[in-house]
N, C-alpha and C. Protein backbone atom coordinates (compact mmCIF):
# COMPACT_ATOMS: atom_id res chain seq x y z
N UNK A 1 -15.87 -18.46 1.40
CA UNK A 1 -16.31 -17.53 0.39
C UNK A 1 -15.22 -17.45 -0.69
N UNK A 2 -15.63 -17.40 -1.71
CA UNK A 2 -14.65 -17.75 -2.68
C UNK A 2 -14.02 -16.25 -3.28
N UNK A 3 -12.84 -16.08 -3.57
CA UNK A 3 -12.13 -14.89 -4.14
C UNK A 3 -13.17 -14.22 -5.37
N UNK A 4 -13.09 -13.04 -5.35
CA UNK A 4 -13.45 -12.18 -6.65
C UNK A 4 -12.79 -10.72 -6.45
N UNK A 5 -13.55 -10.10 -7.83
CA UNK A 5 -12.93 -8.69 -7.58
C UNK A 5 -13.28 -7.37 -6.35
N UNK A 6 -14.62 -7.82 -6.39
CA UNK A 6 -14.81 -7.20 -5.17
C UNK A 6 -14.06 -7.51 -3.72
N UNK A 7 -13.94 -8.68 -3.67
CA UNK A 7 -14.10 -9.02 -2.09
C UNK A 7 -12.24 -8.96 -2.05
N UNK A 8 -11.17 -9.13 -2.78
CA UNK A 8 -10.03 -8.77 -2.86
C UNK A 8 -9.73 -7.38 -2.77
N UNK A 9 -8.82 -6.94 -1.48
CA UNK A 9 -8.46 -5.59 -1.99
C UNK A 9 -6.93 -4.96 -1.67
N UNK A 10 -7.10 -3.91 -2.17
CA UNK A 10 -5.31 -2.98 -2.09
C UNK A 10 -5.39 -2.28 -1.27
N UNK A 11 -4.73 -1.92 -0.59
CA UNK A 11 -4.38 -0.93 0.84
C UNK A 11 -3.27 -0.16 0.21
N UNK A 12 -3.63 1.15 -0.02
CA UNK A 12 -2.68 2.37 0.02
C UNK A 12 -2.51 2.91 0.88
N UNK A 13 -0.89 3.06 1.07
CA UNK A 13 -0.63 4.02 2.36
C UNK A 13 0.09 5.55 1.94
N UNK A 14 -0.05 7.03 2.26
CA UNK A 14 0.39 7.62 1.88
C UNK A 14 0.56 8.38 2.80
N UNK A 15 2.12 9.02 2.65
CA UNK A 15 2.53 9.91 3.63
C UNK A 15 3.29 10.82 3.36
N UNK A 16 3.40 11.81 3.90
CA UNK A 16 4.41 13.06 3.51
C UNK A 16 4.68 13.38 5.00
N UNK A 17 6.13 13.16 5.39
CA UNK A 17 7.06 12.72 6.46
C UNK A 17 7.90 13.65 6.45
N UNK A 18 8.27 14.67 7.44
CA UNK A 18 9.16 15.90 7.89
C UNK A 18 10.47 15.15 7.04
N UNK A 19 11.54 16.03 6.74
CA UNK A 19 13.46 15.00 6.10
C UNK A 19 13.98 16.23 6.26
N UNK A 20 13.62 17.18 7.53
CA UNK A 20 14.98 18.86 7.50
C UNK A 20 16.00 18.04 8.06
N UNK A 21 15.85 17.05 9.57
CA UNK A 21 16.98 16.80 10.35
C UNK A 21 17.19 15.56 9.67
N UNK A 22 18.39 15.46 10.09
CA UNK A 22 19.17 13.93 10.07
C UNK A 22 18.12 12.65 10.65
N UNK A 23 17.65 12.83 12.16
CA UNK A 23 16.86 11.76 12.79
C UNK A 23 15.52 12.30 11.93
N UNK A 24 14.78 13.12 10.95
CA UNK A 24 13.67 13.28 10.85
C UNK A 24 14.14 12.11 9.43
N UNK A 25 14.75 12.59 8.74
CA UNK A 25 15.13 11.05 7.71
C UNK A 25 15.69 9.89 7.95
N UNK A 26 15.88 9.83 9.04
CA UNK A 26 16.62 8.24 10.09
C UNK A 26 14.78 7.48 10.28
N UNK A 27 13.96 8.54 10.86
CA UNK A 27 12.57 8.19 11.00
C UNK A 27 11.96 7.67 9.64
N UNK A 28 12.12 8.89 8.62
CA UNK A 28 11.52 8.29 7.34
C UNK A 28 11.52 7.26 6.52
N UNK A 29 13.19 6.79 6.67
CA UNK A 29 13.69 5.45 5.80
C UNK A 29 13.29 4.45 6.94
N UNK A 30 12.89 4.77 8.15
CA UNK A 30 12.52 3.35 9.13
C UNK A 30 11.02 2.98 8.42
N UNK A 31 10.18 3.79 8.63
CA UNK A 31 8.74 4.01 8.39
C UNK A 31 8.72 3.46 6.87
N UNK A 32 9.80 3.80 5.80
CA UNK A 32 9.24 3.35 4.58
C UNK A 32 9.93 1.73 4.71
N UNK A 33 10.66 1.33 5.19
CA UNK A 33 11.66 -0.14 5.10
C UNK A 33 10.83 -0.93 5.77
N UNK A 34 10.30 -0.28 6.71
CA UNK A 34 9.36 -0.90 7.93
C UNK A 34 7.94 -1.42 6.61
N UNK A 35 7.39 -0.58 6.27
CA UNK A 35 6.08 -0.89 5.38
C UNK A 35 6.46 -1.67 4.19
N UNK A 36 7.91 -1.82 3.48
CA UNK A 36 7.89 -2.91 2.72
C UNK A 36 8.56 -3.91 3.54
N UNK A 37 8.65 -4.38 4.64
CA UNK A 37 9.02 -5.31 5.16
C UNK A 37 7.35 -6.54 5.49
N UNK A 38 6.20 -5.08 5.42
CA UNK A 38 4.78 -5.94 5.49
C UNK A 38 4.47 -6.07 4.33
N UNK A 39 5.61 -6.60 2.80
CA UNK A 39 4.69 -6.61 1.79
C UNK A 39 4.39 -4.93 1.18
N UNK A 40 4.29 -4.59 1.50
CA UNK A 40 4.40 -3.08 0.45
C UNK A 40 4.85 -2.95 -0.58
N UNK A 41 4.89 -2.02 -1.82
CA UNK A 41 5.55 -2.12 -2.81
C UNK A 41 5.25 -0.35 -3.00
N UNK A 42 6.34 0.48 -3.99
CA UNK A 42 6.32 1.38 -4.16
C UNK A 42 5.51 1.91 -5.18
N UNK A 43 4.53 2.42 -5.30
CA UNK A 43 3.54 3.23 -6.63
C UNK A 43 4.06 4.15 -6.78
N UNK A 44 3.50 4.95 -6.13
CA UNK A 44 5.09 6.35 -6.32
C UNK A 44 5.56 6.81 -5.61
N UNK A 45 6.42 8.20 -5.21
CA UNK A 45 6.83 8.18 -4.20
C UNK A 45 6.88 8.04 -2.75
N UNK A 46 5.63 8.31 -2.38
CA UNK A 46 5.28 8.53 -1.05
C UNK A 46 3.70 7.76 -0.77
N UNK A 47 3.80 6.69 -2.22
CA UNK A 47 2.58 6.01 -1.91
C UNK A 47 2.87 4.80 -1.76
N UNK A 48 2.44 3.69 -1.40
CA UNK A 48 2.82 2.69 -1.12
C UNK A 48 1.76 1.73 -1.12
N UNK A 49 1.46 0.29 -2.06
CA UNK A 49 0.39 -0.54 -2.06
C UNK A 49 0.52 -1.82 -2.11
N UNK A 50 -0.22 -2.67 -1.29
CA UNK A 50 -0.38 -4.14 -0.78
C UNK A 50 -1.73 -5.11 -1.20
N UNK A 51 -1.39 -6.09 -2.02
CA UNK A 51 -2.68 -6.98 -2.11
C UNK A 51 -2.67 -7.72 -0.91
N UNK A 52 -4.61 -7.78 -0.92
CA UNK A 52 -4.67 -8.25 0.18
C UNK A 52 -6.08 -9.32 -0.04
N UNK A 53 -5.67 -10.49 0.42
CA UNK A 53 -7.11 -11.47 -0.32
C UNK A 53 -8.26 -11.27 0.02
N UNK A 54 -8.10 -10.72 1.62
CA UNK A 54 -9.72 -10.63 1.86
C UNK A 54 -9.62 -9.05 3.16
N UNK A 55 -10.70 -8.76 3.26
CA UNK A 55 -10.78 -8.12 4.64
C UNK A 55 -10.42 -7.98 5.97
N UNK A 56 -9.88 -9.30 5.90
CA UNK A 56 -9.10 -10.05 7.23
C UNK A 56 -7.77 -9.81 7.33
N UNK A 57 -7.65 -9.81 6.07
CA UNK A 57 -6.20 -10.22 6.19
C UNK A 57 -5.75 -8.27 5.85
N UNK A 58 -6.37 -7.90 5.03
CA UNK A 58 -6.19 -6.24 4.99
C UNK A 58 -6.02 -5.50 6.37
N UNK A 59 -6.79 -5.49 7.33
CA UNK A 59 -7.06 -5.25 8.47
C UNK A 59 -6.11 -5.68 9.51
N UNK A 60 -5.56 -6.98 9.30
CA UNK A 60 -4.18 -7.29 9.81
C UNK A 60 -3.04 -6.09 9.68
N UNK A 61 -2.88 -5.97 8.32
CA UNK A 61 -1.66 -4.86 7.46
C UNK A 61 -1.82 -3.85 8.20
N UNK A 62 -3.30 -3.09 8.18
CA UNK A 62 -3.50 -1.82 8.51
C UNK A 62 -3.85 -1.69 9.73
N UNK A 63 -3.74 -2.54 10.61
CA UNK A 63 -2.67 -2.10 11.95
C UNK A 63 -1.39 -2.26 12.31
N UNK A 64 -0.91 -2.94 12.09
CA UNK A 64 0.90 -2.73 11.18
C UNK A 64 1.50 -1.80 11.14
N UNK A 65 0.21 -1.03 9.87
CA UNK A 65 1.31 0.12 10.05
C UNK A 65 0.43 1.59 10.90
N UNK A 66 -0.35 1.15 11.49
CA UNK A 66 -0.92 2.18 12.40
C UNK A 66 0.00 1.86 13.82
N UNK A 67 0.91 0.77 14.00
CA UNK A 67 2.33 0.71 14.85
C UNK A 67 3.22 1.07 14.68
N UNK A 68 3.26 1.32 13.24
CA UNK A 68 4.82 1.70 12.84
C UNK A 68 4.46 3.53 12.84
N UNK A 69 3.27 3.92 12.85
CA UNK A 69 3.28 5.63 12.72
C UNK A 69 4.42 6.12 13.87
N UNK A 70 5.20 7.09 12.81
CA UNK A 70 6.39 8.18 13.60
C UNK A 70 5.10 9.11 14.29
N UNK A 71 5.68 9.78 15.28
CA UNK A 71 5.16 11.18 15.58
C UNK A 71 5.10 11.95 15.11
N UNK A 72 5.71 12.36 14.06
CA UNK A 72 5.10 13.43 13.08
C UNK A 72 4.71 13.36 11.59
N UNK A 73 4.28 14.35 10.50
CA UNK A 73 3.70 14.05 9.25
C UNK A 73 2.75 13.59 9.36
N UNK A 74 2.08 13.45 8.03
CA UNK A 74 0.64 12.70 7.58
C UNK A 74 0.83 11.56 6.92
N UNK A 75 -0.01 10.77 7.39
CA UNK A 75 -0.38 9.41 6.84
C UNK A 75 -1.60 9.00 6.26
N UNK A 76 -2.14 8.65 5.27
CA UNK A 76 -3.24 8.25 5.05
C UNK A 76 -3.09 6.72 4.74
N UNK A 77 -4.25 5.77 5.40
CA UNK A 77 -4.37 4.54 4.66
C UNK A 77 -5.53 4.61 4.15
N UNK A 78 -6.10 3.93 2.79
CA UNK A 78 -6.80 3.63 2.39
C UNK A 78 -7.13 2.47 1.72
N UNK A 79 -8.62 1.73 1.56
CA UNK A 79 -8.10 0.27 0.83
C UNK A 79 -9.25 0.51 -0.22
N UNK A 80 -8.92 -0.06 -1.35
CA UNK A 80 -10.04 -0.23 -2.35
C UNK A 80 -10.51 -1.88 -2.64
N UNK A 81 -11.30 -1.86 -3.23
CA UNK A 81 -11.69 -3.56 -3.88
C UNK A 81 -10.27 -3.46 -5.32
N UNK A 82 -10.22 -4.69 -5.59
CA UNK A 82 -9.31 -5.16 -6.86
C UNK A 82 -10.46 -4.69 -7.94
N UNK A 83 -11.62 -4.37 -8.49
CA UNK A 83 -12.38 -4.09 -9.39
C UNK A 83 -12.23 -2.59 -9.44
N UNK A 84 -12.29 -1.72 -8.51
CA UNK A 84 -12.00 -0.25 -7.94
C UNK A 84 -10.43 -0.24 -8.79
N UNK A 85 -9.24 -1.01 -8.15
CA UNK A 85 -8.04 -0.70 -8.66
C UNK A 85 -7.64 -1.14 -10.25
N UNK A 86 -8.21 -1.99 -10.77
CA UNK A 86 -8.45 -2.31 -11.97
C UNK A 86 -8.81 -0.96 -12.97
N UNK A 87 -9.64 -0.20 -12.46
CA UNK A 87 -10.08 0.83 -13.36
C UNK A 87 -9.46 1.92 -13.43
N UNK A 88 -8.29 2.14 -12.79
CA UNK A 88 -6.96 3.08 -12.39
C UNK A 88 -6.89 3.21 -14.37
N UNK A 89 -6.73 4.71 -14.20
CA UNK A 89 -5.66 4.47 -15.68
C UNK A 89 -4.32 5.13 -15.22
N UNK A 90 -3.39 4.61 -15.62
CA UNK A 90 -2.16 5.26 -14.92
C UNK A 90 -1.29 5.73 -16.56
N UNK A 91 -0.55 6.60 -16.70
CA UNK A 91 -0.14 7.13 -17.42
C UNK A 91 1.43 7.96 -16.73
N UNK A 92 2.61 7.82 -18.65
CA UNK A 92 3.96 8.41 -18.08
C UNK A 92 3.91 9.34 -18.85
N UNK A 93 3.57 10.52 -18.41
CA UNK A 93 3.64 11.64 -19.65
C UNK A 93 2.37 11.50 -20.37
N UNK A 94 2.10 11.29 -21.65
CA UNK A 94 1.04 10.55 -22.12
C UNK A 94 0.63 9.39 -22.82
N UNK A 95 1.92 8.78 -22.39
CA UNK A 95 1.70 7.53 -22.55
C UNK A 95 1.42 6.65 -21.77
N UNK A 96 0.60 5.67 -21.93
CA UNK A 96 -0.28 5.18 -21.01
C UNK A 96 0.67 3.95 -20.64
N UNK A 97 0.16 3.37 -19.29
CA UNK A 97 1.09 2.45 -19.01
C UNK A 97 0.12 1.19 -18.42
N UNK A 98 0.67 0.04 -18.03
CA UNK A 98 -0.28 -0.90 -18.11
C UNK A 98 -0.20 -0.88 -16.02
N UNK A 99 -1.45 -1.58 -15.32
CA UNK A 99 -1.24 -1.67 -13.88
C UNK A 99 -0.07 -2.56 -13.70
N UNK A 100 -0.05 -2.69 -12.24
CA UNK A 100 0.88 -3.88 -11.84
C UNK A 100 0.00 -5.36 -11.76
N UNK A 101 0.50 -5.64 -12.35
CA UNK A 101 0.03 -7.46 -12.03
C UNK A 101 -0.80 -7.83 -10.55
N UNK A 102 -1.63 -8.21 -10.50
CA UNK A 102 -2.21 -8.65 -9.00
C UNK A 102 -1.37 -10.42 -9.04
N UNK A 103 -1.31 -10.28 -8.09
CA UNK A 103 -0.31 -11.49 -7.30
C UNK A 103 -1.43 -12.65 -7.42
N UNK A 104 -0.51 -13.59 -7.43
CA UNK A 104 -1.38 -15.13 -7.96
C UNK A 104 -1.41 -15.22 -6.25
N UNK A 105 -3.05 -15.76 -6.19
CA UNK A 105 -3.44 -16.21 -5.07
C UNK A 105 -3.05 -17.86 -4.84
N UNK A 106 -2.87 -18.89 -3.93
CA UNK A 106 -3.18 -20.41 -3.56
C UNK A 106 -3.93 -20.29 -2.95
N UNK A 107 -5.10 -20.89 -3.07
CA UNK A 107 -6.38 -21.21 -2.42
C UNK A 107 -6.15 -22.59 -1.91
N UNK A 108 -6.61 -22.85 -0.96
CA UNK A 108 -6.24 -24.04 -0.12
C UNK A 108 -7.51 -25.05 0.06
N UNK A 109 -8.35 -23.86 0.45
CA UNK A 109 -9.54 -24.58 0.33
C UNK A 109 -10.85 -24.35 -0.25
């Protein structure tokens, strides 16, 4: 099946993670180093997003990091299609800013 915008998608992960103790931020910087070690990249603070070519390979990620969950805080994953994330308007103040680049695919076959 050949790539498009639909069938490509982004996996957001978002969390808001206890940081009173020392080991509750020893946990937090594991959990965030841990998720860009699968490819992650930072959106903003506590969000975190991954291209992913197909469904297969998304679903890989997002048990990943359903291994890496600490015991405490919230996590959300979510994935959209690349046509869904395309229509993001993202803005600094009010000035508008452009997305991040989607990653050049190699298709093999």
């Amino acid at each position: 099946m050949r790539l498009n915008e639909y069938r490509i998608l982004w996996i957001l992960v978002f969390f808001d993670l206890p940081t009173e103790t020392k080991k509750e931020r020893q946990i937090y910087s594991r959990f965030r180093k841990d998720i860009m070690k699968d490819g992650f990249t930072m959106f903003q603070f506590s969000i975190y997003l991954r291209h992913c070519s197909s469904r297969e390979n998304a679903d890989v990620h997002i048990k990943r990091v359903k291994k890496l969950l600490p015991p405490k805080g919230h996590i959300g994953i979510m994935t959209i299609t690349d046509k869904q994330f395309g229509m993001m308007e993202l803005f600094y103040g009010r000035e508008e800013k452009a997305l991040p680049d989607t990653p050049q695919q190699l298709e093999l076959f």
